[in-house]
Protein backbone atom coordinates (compact mmCIF):
# COMPACT_ATOMS: atom_id res chain seq x y z
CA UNK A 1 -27.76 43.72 -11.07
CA UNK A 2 -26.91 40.28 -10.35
CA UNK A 3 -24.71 39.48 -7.34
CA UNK A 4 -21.46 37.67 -8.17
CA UNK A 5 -20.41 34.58 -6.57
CA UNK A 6 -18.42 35.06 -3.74
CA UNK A 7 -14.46 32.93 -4.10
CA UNK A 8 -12.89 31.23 -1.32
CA UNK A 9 -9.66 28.77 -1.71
CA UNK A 10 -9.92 25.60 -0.15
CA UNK A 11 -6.42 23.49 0.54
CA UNK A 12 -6.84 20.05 -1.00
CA UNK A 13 -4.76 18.65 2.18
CA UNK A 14 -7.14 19.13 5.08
CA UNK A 15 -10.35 20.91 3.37
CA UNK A 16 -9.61 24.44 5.26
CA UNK A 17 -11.14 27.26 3.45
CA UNK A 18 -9.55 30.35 2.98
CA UNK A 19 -10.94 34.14 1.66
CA UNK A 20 -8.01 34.73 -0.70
CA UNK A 21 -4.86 32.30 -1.59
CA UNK A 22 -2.13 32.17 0.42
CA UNK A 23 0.81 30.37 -0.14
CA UNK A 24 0.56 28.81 3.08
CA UNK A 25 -2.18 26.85 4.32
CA UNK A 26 -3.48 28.95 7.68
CA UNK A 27 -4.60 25.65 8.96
CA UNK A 28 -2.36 22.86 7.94
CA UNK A 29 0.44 24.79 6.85
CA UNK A 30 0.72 22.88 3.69
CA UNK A 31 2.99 24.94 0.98
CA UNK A 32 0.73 25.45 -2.04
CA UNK A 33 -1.84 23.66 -1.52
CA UNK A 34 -4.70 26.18 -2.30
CA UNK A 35 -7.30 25.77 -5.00
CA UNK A 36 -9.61 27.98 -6.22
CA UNK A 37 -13.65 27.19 -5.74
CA UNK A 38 -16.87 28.61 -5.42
CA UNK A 39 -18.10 29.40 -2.11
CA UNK A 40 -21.71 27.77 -1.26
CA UNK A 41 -24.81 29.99 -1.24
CA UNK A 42 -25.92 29.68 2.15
CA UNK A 43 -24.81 28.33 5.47
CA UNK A 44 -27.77 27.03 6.67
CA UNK A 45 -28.14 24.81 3.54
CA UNK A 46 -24.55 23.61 4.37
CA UNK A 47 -26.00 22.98 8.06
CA UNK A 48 -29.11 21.36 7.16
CA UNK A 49 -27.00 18.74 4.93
CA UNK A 50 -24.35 17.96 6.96
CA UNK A 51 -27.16 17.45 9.97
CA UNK A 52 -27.60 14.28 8.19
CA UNK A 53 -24.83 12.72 8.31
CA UNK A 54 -24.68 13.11 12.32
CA UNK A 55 -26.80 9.93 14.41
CA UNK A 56 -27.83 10.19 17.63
CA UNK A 57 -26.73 7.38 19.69
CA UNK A 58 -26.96 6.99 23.56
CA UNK A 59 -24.03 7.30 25.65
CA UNK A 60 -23.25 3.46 27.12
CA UNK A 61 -20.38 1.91 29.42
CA UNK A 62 -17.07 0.99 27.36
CA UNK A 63 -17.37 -2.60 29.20
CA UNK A 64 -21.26 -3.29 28.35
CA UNK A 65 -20.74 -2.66 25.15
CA UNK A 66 -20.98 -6.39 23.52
CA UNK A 67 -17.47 -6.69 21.48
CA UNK A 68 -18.31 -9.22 18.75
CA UNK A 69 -16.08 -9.91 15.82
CA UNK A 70 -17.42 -8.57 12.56
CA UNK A 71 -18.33 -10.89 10.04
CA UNK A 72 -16.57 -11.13 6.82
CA UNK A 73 -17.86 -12.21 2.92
CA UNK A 74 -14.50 -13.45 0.62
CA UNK A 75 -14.14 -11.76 -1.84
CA UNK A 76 -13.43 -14.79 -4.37
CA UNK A 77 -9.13 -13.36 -4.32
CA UNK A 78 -7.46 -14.74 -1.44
CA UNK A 79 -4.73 -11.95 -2.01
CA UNK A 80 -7.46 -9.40 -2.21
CA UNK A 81 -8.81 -10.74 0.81
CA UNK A 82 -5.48 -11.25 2.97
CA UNK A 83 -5.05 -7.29 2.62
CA UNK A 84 -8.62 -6.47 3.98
CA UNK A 85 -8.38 -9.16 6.59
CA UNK A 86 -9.94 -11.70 5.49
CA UNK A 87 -12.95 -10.37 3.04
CA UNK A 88 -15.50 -7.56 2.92
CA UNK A 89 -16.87 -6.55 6.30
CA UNK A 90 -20.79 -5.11 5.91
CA UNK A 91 -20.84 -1.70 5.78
CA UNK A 92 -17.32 -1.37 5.45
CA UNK A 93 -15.89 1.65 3.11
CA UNK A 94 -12.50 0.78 1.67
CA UNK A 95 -10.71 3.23 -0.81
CA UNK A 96 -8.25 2.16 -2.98
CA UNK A 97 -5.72 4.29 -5.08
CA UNK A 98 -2.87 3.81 -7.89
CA UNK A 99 -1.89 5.08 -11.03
CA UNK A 100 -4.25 5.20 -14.53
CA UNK A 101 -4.21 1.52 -16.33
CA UNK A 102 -2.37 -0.37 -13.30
CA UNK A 103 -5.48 -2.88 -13.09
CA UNK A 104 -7.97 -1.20 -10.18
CA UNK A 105 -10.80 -1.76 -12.51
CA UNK A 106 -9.70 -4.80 -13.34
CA UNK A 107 -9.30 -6.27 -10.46
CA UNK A 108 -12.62 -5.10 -8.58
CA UNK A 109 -14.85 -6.39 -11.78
CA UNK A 110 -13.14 -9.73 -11.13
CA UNK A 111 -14.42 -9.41 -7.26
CA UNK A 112 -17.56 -7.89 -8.24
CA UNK A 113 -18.16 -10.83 -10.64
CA UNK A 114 -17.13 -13.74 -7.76
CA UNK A 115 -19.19 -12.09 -4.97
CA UNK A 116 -22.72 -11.74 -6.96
CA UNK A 117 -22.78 -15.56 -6.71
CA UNK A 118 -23.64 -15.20 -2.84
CA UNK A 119 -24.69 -11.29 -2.87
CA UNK A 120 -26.37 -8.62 -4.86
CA UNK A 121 -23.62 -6.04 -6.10
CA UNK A 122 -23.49 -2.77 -7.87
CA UNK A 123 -20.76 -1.41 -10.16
CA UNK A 124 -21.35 2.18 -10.64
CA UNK A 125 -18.84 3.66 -13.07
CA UNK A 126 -18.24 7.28 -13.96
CA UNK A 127 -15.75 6.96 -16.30
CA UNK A 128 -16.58 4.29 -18.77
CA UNK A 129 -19.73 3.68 -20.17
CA UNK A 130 -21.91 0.50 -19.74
CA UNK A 131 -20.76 -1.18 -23.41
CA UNK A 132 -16.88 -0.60 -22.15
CA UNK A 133 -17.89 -2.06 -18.73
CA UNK A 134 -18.85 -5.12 -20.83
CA UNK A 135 -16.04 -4.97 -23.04
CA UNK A 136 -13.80 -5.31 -20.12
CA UNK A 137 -15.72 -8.24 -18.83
CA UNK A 138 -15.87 -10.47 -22.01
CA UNK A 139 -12.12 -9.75 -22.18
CA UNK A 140 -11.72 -10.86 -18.95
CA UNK A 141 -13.86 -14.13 -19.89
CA UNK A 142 -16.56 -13.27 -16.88
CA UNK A 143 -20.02 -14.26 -16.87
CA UNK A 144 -21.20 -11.31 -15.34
CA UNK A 145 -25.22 -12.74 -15.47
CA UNK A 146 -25.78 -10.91 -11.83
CA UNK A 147 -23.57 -7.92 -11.86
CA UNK A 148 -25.47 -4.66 -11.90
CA UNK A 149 -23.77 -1.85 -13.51
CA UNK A 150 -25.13 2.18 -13.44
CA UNK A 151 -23.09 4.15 -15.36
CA UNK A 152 -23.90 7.93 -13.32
CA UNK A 153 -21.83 10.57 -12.13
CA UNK A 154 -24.42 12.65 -10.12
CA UNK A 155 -24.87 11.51 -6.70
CA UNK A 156 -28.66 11.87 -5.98
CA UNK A 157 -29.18 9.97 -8.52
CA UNK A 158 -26.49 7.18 -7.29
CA UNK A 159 -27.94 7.21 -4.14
CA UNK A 160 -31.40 6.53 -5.59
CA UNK A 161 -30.07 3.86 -6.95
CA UNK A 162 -28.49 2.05 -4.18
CA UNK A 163 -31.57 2.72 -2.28
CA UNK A 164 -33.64 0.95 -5.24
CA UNK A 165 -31.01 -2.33 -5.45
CA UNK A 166 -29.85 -2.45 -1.94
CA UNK A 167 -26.32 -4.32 -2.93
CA UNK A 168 -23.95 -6.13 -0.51
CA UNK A 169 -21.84 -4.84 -2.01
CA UNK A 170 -20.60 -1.63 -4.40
CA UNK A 171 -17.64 -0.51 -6.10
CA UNK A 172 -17.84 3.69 -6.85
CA UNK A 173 -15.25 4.22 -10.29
CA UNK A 174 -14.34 6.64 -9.36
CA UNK A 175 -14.85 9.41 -6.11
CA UNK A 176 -13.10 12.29 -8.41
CA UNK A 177 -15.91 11.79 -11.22
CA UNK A 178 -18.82 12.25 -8.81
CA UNK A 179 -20.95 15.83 -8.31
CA UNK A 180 -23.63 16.99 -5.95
CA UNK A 181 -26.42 19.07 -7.33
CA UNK A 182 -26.18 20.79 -3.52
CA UNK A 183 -22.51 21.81 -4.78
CA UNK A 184 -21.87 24.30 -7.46
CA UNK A 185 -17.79 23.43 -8.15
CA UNK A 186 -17.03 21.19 -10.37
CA UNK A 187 -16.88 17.36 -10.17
CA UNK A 188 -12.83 16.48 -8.59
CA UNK A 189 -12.81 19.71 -6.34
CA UNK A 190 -12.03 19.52 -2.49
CA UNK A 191 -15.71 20.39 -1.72
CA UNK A 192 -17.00 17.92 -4.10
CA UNK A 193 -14.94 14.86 -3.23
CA UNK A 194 -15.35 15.35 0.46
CA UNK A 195 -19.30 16.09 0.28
CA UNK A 196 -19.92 12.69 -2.61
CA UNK A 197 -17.52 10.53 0.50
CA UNK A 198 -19.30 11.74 2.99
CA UNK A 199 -22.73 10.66 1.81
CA UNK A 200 -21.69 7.55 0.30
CA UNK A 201 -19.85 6.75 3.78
CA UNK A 202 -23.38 7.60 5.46
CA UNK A 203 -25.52 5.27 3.09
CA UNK A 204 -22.53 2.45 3.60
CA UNK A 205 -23.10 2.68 7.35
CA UNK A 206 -26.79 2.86 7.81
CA UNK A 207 -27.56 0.12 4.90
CA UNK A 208 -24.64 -1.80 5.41
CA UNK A 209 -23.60 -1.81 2.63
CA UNK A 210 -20.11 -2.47 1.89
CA UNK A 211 -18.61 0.02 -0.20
CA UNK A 212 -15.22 0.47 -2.62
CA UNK A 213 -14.23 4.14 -3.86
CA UNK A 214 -11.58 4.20 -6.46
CA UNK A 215 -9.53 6.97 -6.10
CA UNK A 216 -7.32 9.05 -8.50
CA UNK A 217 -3.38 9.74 -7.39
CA UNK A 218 -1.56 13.01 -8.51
CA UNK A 219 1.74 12.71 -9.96
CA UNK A 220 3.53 12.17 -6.79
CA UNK A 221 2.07 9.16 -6.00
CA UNK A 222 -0.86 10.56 -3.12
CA UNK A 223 -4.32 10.11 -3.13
CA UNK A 224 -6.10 13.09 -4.67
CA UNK A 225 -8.61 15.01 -2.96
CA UNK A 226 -8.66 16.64 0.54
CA UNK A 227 -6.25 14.42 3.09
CA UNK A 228 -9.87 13.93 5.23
CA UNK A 229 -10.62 11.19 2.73
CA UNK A 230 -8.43 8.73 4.32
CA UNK A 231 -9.80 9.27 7.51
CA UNK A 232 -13.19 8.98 6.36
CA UNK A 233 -12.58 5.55 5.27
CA UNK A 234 -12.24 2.26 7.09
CA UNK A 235 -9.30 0.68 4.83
CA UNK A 236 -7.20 2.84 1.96
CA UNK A 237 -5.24 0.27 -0.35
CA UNK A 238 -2.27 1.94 -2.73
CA UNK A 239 -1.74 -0.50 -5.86
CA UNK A 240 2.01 -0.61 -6.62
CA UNK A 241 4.08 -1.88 -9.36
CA UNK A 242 5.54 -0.84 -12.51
CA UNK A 243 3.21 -0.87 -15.87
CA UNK A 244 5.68 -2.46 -17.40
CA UNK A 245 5.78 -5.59 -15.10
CA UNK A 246 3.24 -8.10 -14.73
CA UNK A 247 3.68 -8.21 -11.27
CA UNK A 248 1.34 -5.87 -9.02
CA UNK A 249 1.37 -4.93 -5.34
CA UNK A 250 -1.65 -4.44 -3.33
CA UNK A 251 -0.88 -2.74 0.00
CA UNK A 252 -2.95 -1.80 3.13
CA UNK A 253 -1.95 2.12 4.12
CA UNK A 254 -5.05 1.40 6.98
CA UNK A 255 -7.19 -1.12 8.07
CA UNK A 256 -9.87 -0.88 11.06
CA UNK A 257 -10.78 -4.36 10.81
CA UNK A 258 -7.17 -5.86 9.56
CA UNK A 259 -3.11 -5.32 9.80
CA UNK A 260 -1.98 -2.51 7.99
CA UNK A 261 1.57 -2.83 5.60
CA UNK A 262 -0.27 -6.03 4.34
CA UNK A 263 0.27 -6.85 0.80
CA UNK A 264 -1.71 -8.78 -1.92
CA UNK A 265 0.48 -9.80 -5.07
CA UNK A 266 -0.97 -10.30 -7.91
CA UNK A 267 0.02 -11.18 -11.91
CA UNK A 268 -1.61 -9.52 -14.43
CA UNK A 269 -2.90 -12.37 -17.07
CA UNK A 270 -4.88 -12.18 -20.28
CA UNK A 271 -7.35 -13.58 -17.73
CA UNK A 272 -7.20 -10.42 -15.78
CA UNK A 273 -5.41 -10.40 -12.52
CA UNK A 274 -3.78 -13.82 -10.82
CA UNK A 275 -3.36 -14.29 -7.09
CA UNK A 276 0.12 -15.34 -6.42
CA UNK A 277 0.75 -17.81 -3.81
CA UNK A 278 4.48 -17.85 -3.60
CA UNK A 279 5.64 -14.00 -3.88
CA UNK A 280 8.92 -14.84 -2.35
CA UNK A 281 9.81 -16.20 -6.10
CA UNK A 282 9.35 -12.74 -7.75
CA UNK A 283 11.67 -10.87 -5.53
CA UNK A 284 14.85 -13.64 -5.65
CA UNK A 285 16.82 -13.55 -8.97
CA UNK A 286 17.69 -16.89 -10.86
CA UNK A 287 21.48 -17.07 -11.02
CA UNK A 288 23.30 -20.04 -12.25
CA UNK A 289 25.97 -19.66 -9.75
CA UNK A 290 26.16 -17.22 -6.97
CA UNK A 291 27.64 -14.12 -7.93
CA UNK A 292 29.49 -11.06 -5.89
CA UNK A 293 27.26 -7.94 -4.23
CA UNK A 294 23.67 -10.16 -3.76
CA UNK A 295 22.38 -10.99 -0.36
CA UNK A 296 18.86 -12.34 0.18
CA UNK A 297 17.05 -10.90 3.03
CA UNK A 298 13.59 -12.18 5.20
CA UNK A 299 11.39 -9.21 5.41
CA UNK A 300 7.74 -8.87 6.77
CA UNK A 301 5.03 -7.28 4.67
CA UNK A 302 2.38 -7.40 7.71
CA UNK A 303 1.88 -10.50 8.62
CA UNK A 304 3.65 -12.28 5.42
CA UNK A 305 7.46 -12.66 5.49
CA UNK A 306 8.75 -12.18 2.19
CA UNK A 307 12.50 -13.23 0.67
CA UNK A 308 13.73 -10.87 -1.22
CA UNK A 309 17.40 -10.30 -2.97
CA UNK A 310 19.32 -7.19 -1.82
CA UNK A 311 22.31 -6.03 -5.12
CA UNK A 312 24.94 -4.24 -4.74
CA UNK A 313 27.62 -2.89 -6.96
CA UNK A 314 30.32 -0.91 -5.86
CA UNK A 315 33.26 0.68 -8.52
CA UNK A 316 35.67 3.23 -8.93
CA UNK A 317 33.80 6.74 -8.33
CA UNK A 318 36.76 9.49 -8.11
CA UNK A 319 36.37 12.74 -6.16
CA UNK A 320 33.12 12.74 -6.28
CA UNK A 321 31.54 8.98 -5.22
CA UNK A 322 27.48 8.67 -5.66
CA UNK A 323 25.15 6.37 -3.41
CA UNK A 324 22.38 5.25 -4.64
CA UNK A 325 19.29 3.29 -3.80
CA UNK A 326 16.33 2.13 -5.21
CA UNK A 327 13.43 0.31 -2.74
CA UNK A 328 15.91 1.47 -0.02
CA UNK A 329 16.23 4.68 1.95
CA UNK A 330 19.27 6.70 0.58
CA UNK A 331 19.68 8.42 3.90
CA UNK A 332 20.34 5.07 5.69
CA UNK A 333 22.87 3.54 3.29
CA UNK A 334 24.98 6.59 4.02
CA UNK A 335 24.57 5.67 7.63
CA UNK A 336 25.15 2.27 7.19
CA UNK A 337 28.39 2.51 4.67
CA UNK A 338 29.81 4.76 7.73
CA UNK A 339 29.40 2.33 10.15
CA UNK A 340 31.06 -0.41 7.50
CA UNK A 341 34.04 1.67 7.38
CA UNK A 342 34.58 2.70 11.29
CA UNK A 343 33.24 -1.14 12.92
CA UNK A 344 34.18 -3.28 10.01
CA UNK A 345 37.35 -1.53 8.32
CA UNK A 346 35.66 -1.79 4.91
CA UNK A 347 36.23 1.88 3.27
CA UNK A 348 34.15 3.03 0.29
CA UNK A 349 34.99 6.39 0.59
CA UNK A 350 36.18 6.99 -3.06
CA UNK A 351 33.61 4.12 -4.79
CA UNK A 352 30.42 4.61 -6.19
CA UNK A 353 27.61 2.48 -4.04
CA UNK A 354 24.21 1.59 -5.78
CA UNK A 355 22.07 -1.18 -4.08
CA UNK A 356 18.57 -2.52 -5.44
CA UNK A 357 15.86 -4.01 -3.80
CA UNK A 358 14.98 -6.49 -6.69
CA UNK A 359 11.73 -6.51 -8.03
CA UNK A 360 10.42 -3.48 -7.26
CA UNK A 361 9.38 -4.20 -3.85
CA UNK A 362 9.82 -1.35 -1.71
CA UNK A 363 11.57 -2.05 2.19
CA UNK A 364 10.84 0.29 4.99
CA UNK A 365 12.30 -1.93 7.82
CA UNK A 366 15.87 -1.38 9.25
CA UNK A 367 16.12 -5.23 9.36
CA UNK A 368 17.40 -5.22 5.77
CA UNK A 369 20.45 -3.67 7.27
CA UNK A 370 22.74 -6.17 7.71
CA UNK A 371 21.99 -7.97 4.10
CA UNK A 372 22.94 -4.30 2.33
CA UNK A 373 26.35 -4.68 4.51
CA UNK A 374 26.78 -8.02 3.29
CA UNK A 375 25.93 -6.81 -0.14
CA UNK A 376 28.38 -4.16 -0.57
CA UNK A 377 31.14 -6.33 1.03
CA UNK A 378 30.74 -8.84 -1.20
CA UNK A 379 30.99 -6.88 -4.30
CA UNK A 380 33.86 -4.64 -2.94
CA UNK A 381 35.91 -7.65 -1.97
CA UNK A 382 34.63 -9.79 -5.35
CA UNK A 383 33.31 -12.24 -2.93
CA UNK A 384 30.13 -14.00 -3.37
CA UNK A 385 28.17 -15.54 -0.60
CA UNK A 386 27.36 -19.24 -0.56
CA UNK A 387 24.38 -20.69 -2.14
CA UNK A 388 21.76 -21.08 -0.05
CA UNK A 389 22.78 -17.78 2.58
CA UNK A 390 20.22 -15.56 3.73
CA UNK A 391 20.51 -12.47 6.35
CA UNK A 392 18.42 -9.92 8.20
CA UNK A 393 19.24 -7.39 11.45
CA UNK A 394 19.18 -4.09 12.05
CA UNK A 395 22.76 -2.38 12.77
CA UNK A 396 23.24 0.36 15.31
CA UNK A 397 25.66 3.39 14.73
CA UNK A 398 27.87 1.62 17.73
CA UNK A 399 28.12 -1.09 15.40
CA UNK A 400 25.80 -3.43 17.08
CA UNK A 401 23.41 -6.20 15.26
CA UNK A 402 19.99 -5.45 16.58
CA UNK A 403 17.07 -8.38 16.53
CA UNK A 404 13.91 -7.54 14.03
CA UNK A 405 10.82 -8.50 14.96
CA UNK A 406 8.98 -11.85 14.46
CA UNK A 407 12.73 -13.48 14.07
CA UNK A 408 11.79 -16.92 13.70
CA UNK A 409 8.67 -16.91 11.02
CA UNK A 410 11.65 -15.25 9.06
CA UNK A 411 13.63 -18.13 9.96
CA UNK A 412 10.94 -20.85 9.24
CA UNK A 413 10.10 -19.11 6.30
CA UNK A 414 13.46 -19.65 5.00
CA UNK A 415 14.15 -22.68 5.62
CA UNK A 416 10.72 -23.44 3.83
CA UNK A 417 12.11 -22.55 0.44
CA UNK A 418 15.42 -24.34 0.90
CA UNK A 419 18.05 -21.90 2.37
CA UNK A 420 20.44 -23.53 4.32
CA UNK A 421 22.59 -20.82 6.08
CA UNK A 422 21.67 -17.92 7.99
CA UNK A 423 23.32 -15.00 9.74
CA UNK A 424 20.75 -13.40 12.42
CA UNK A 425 20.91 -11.10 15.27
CA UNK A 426 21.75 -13.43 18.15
CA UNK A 427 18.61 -12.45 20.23
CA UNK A 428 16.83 -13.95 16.79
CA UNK A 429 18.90 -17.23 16.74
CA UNK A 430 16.44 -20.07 17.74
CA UNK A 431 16.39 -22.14 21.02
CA UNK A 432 15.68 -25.33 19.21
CA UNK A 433 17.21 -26.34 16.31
CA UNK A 434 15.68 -26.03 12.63
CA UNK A 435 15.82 -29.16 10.49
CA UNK A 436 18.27 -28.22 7.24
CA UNK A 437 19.12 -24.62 8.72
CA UNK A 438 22.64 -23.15 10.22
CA UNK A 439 22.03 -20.54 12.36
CA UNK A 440 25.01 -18.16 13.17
CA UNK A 441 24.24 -15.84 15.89
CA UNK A 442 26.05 -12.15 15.74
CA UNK A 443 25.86 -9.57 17.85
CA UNK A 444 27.91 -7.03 15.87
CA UNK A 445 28.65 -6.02 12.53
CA UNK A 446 32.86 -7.06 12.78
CA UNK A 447 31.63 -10.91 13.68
CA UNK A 448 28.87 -10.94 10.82
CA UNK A 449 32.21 -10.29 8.43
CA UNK A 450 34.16 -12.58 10.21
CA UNK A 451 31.62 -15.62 9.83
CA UNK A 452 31.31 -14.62 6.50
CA UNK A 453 34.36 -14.92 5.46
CA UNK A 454 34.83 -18.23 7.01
CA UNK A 455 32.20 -19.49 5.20
């Protein structure tokens, strides 16, 4: 009688196996993250495989080491390229996730296509077949004359492959689509996904071969696959936007060889996807005249300050008053409307509070506090702030106006695109003067109001 395969439930957060499913993850504690799978046949198999992915190397001296910056290939999108770091580093693994149709494919056949000028490349896809590869490409008007494509989903055979063509440079569409004939679950399973990255990572390293895995998200926006992807990886990229919009965000989660919270914007053309050179215009609305509850901010996105418009609206809300947010953190505009009402006598108790972040752009930053306070001032009061006003600063619960980082790029920045007034932390106001910029310098939230209003 033939033995039955043995089950063992393995979390998709950290990999950790377990003999029957728990609700809790013994290892990570992760709530319900156990899936079903198929345990492997033998452990030495497992052993002998995973011996290759281990090199030897002798121990040396942290100081005779010879620290040499790594050499990088542009990619042929300067956006693409400002969120690596600069281009493609050799050997390099980058992994990049977002959700179905927002223009990964897209974007990576327009790199793929630009780089095979200078380097071989491979484009091995598991979800589309050569003739819609193609498709894509004469849609997208590229030549495509020395852009290899293998369309494969087994990954002896893709590594025969890249042993065979020995590409610069290879994009993998996508990780969740690949299988190992060593495996016996199915292709998208922990095992599977973390055994396919694993060897592919290997090959990357030892041929140098720099590598891009497209990876699938679940519905709340994460990576799929065991959490040990990301650390397996040298740079994970998230695509953002809305499907809707043309506009698209490409943003570093982690970079080895490059700043992480950088961000690539992009347009999405007939032509494929457009570099855009001055994102600062997507984020500011186009009013005629300046109108009541809209503040524009200076926020950094890595090493890129960004202007972007902060909207409020305030009305009557009865007993029962909501706050809402959207590209800010709810949490910290009910902080912040406390502190308005105990520092700066403006009460909102009984009003309904909804601020916007506009364009979709998403702020993590606590220097956008000051601008929401503005904001909601302004369209409590009816009030709209002068043309040409911009603000940043993070407020304390004492009701003091905190400096943000990098203060005067924000203010250079600024005054690049033609804003004339600013009110800034005083630790951010500048020594020197900046040609067609007023600087007022607060230091808590009571004088920001009062310079307002005087203006």
């Amino acid at each position: 009688m033939a033995r039955e395969s043995k089950t063992v439930y393995i979390c998709r957060e950290c990999g950790g196996t377990s003999p029957k499913w728990l609700g809790q993850c013994p290892h990570c504690k992760a709530w319900n993250t156990l899936d079903e799978s198929v345990a492997e046949a033998a452990a030495g198999a497992g052993k002998n495989r995973f011996q290759a992915l281990a090199r030897s190397q002798p121990v040396a001296t942290l100081s005779e080491i010879e620290a040499a910056d790594v050499e990088r290939t542009p990619t042929g999108q300067d956006e693409l390229d400002r969120v690596l770091g600069g281009g493609i580093v050799a050997g390099g693994v980058v992994l990049i996730g977002g959700d179905p149709g927002i223009g990964k494919s897209t974007l990576l056949l327009q790199a793929l296509d630009a780089l095979s000028t200078r380097v071989p490349v491979l484009y091995v896809t598991g979800e589309e077949s050569g003739a819609q590869v193609a498709l894509r490409s004469r849609r997208l008007g590229l030549a495509g004359t020395k852009v290899r494509v293998l369309a494969e989903i087994q990954l002896e055979r893709i590594l025969a492959a890249l042993e065979t063509e020995a590409p610069a440079f290879c994009v993998i569409d996508s990780i969740q689509t690949l299988y190992s004939d060593q495996l016996s679950s199915a292709p998208g399973s922990v095992a599977q996904v973390r055994e396919c990255a694993a060897q592919l990572t290997r090959v990357a390293k030892t041929s140098g071969c720099a590598m891009v895995l497209v990876g699938h998200v679940t519905k709340e926006g994460a990576l799929a696959g065991p959490r040990v992807l990301e650390h397996m990886v040298d740079t994970v990229l998230y695509f953002e936007g809305d499907t809707h919009s043309s506009f698209r965000l490409v943003r570093a989660i982690k970079n080895r060889f490059g700043a992480v919270n950088e961000i690539g914007v992009f347009a999405m053309t007939e032509r494929g996807l457009k570099g855009v050179s001055n994102p600062s215009a997507i984020f500011l609305s186009t009013h005629g005249e300046p109108v009541p509850g809209s503040c524009v901010m200076v926020t950094l996105e890595g090493t890129r300050p960004l202007l972007v418009e902060i909207q409020a609206l305030v009305d009557s809300g009865g007993p029962s008053p909501r706050r809402l947010s959207v590209g800010l953190d709810r949490d910290r505009l009910a902080m912040l409307l406390a502190v308005l009402h105990r520092h700066a006598g403006v009460a909102c108790m009984d009003q309904d509070v909804f601020v916007n972040a506009v364009g979709g752009v998403r702020i993590g930053e606590p220097a956008a506090d000051l601008a929401v306070l503005l904001a909601i001032q302004g369209s409590l009061r009816g009030r709209a702030l002068p043309r040409g006003f911009f603000a940043f600063g993070e407020v304390g619960l004492a009701g003091e106006v905190r400096p943000a980082p990098r203060g005067q790029e924000r203010l250079r920045e600024a005054a690049k695109l033609g804003f004339s007034v600013a009110v800034v932390p005083q630790a951010n106001a500048p020594k020197k003067p900046i040609e067609g910029l007023t600087v007022h310098g607060v230091e808590r939230i009571e004088q920001a109001m009062d310079v307002v209003r005087g203006l």
